[in-house]
Protein backbone atom coordinates (compact mmCIF):
# COMPACT_ATOMS: atom_id res chain seq x y z
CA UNK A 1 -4.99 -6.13 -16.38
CA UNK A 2 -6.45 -4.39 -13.11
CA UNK A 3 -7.12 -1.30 -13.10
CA UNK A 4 -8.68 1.42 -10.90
CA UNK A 5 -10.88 4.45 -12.27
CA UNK A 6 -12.70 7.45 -10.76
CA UNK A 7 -15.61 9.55 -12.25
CA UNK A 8 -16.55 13.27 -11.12
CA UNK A 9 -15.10 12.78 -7.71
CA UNK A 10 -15.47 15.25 -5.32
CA UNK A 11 -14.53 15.25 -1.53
CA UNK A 12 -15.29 17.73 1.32
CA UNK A 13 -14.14 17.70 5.09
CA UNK A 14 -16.82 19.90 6.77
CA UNK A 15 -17.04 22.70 3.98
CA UNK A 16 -13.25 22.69 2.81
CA UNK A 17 -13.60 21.52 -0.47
CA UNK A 18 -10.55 18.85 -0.82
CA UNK A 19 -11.08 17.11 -4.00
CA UNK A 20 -13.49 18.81 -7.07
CA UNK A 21 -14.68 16.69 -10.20
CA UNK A 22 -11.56 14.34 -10.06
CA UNK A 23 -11.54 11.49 -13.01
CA UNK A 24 -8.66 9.77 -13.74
CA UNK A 25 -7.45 5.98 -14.58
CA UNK A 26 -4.85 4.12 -12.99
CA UNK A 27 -3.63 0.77 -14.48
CA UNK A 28 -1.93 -2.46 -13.52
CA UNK A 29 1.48 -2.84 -14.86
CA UNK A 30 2.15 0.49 -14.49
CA UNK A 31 3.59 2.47 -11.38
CA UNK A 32 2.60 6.08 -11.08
CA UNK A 33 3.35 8.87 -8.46
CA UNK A 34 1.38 10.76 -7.15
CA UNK A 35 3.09 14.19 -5.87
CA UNK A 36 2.11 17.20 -4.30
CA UNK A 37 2.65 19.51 -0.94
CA UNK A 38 1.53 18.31 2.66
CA UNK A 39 -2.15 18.78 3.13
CA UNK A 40 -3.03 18.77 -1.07
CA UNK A 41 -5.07 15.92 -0.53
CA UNK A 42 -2.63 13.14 -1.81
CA UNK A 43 -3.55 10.65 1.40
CA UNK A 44 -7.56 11.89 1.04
CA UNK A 45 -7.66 10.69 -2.58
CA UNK A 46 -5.35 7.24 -1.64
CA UNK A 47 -8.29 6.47 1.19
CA UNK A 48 -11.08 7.64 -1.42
CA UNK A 49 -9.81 4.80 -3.87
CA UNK A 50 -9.08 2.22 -0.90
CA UNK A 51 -12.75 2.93 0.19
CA UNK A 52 -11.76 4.08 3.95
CA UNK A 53 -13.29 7.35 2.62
CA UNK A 54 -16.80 7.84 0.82
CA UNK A 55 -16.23 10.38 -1.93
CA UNK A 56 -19.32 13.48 -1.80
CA UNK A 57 -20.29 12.77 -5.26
CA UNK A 58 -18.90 10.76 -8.32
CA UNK A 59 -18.13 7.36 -8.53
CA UNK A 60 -14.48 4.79 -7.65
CA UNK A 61 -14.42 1.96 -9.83
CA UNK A 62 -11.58 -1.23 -8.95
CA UNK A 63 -12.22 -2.73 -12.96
CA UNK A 64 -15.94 -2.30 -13.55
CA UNK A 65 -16.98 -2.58 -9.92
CA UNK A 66 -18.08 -0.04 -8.20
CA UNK A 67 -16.88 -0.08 -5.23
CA UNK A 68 -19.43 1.12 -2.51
CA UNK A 69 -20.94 -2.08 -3.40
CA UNK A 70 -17.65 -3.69 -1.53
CA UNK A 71 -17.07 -4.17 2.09
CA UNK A 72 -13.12 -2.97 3.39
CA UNK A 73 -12.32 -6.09 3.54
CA UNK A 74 -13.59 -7.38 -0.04
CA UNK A 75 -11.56 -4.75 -1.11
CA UNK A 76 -8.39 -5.10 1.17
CA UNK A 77 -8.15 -8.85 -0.15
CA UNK A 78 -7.56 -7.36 -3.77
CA UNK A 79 -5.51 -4.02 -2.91
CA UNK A 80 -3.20 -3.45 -0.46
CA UNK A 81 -2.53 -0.13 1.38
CA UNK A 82 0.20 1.31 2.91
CA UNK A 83 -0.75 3.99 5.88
CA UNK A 84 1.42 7.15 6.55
CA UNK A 85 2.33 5.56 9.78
CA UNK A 86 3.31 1.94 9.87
CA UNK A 87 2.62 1.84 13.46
CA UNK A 88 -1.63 1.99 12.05
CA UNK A 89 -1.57 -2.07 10.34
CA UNK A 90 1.42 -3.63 12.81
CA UNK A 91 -0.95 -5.15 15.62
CA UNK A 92 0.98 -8.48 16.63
CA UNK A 93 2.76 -9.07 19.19
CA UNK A 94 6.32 -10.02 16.80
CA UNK A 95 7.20 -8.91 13.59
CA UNK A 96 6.38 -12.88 12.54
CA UNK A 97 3.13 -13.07 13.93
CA UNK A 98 2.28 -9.95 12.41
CA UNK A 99 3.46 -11.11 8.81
CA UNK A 100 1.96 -14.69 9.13
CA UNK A 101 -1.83 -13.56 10.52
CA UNK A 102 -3.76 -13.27 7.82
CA UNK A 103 -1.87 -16.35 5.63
CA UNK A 104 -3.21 -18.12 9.16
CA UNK A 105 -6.60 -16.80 9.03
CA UNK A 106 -7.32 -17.55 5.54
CA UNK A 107 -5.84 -21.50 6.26
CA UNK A 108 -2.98 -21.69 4.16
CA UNK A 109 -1.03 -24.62 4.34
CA UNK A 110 2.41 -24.13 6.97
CA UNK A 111 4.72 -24.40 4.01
CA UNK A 112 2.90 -21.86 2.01
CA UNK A 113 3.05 -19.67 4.56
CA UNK A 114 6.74 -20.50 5.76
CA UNK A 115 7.64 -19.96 1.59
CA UNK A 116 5.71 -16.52 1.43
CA UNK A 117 7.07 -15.54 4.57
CA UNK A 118 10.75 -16.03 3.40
CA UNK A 119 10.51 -14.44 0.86
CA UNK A 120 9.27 -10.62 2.06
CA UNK A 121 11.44 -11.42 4.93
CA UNK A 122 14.68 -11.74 2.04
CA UNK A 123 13.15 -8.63 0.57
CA UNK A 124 12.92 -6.35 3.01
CA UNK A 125 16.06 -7.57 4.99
CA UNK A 126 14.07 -8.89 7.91
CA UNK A 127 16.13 -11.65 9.29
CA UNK A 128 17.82 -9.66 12.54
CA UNK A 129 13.97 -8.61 13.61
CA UNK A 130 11.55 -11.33 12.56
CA UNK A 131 11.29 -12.71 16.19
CA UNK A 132 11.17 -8.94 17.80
CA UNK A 133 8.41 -7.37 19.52
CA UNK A 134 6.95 -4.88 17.12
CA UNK A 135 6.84 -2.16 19.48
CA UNK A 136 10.34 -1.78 20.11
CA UNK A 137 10.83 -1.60 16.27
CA UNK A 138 12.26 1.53 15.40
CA UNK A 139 10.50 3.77 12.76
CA UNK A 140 12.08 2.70 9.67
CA UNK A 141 11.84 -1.15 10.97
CA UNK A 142 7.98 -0.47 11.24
CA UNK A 143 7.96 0.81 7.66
CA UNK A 144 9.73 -2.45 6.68
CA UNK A 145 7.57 -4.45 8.60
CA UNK A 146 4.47 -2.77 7.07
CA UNK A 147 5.89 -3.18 3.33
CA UNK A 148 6.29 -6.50 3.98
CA UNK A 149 2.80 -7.17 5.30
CA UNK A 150 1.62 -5.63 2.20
CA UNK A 151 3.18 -7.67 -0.11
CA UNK A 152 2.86 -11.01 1.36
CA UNK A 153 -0.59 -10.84 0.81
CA UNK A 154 0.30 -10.59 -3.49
CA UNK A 155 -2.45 -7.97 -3.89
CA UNK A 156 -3.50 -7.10 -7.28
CA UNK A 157 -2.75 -3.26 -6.72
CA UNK A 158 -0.64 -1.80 -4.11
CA UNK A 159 -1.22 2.59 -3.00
CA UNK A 160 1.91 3.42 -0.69
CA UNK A 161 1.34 6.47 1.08
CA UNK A 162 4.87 7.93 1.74
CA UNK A 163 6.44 4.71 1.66
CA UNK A 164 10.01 5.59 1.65
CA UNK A 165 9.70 6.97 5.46
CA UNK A 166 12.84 5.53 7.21
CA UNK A 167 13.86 3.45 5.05
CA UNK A 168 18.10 4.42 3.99
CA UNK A 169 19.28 4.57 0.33
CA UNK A 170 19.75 0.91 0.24
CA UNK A 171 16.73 -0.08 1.29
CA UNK A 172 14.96 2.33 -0.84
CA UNK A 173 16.96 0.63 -3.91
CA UNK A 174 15.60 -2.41 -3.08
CA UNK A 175 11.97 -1.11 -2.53
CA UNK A 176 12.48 0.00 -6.28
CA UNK A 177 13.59 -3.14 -7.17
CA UNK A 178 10.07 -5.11 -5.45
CA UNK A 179 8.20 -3.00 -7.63
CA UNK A 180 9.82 -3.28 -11.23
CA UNK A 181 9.33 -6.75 -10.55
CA UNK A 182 5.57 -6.96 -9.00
CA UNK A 183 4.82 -4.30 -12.33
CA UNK A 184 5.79 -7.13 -14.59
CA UNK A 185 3.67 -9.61 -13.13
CA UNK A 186 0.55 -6.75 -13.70
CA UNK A 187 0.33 -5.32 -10.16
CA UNK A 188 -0.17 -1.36 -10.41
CA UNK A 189 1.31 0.97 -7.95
CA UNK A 190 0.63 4.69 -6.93
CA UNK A 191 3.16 5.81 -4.90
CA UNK A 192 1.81 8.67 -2.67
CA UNK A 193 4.63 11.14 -2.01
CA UNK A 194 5.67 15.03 -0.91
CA UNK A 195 8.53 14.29 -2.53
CA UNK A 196 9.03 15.39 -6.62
CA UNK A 197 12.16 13.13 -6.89
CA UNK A 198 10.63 9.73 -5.44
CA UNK A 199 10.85 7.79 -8.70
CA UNK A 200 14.46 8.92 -8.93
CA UNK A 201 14.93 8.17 -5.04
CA UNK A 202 13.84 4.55 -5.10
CA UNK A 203 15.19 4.14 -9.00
CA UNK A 204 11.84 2.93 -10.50
């Protein structure tokens, strides 16, 4: 079981202390939330454990690695991360492209990828846009779209930074749903949220 850990950390932007002796544990399996008002430092300590931010002192650990040993990208193979704005990880040209990249990249076989793709594409109700232009997406689309890229890649622990941003009550149901299921196959989640009802709002 994965899991992520952090020892003593402590964050500053300039001098504004943000984060001060922080250690917690955060397991696969399990889905936990992650609340607090705009500006607490709730997206600060989601990039600290993705490594897009170096904490001031103290130490992240993904299992027993540390992982300023890791480059972004060793990392982003084994945890995926949903931005604030969706707009940030879309970069192809249509929503298919943009779902299909890295499975391309990495020189997965054209059925793999067709398989993988159909299935985020039945989970986040993609059929009507999968041959759009991504930048004529609308905002809860984009989210979509960005969920989607997330979870095709089957990463081994998922941080969603407000991930319920335009997405209706039906589609948040169903973003529940993705994640009871991923938990069972051992993926963790932290769910990144102003909002104290989230695990109510999305039912997990």
């Amino acid at each position: 079981m994965k899991k992520i850990s952090l020892e003593s950390v402590c964050f500053q932007y300039k001098k504004n202390p943000i984060i001060k002796d922080l250690s917690l544990e955060l397991k696969g399996h399990t889905c936990t939330a992650l609340m607090g008002a705009n500006g607490s430092g709730k997206t600060t300590l989601g990039k600290l454990i993705m490594g897009i931010l170096k904490p001031g002192s103290g130490i992240v650990f993904y299992d027993d690695m540390n992982i300023e040993s890791k480059s972004l990208g060793e990392l982003g193979s084994r945890v995926g991360y949903l931005f604030q704005n969706p707009s940030q990880q879309i970069f192809a040209i249509t929503v298919r492209d943009d779902l299909t990249f890295a499975s391309r990249l990495n020189g997965l076989k054209e059925e793999l990828i067709e398989a993988k793709l159909n299935k985020v594409v039945s989970l986040f109700h993609l059929e009507n846009i999968l041959d759009s232009k991504c930048h004529v997406l609308s905002q809860g689309e984009k989210q979509r779209v960005a969920l989607a890229s997330i979870f095709i890649r089957e990463p081994e622990y998922l941080i969603l930074d407000e991930p319920t941003t335009g997405l209706d009550s039906i589609r948040k149901e169903a973003l529940g749903q993705v994640i009871q299921s991923i938990k069972k196959e051992g993926v963790g989640v932290l769910i990144i949220s102003h909002d104290k009802n989230i695990k109510t709002s999305i039912s997990i």
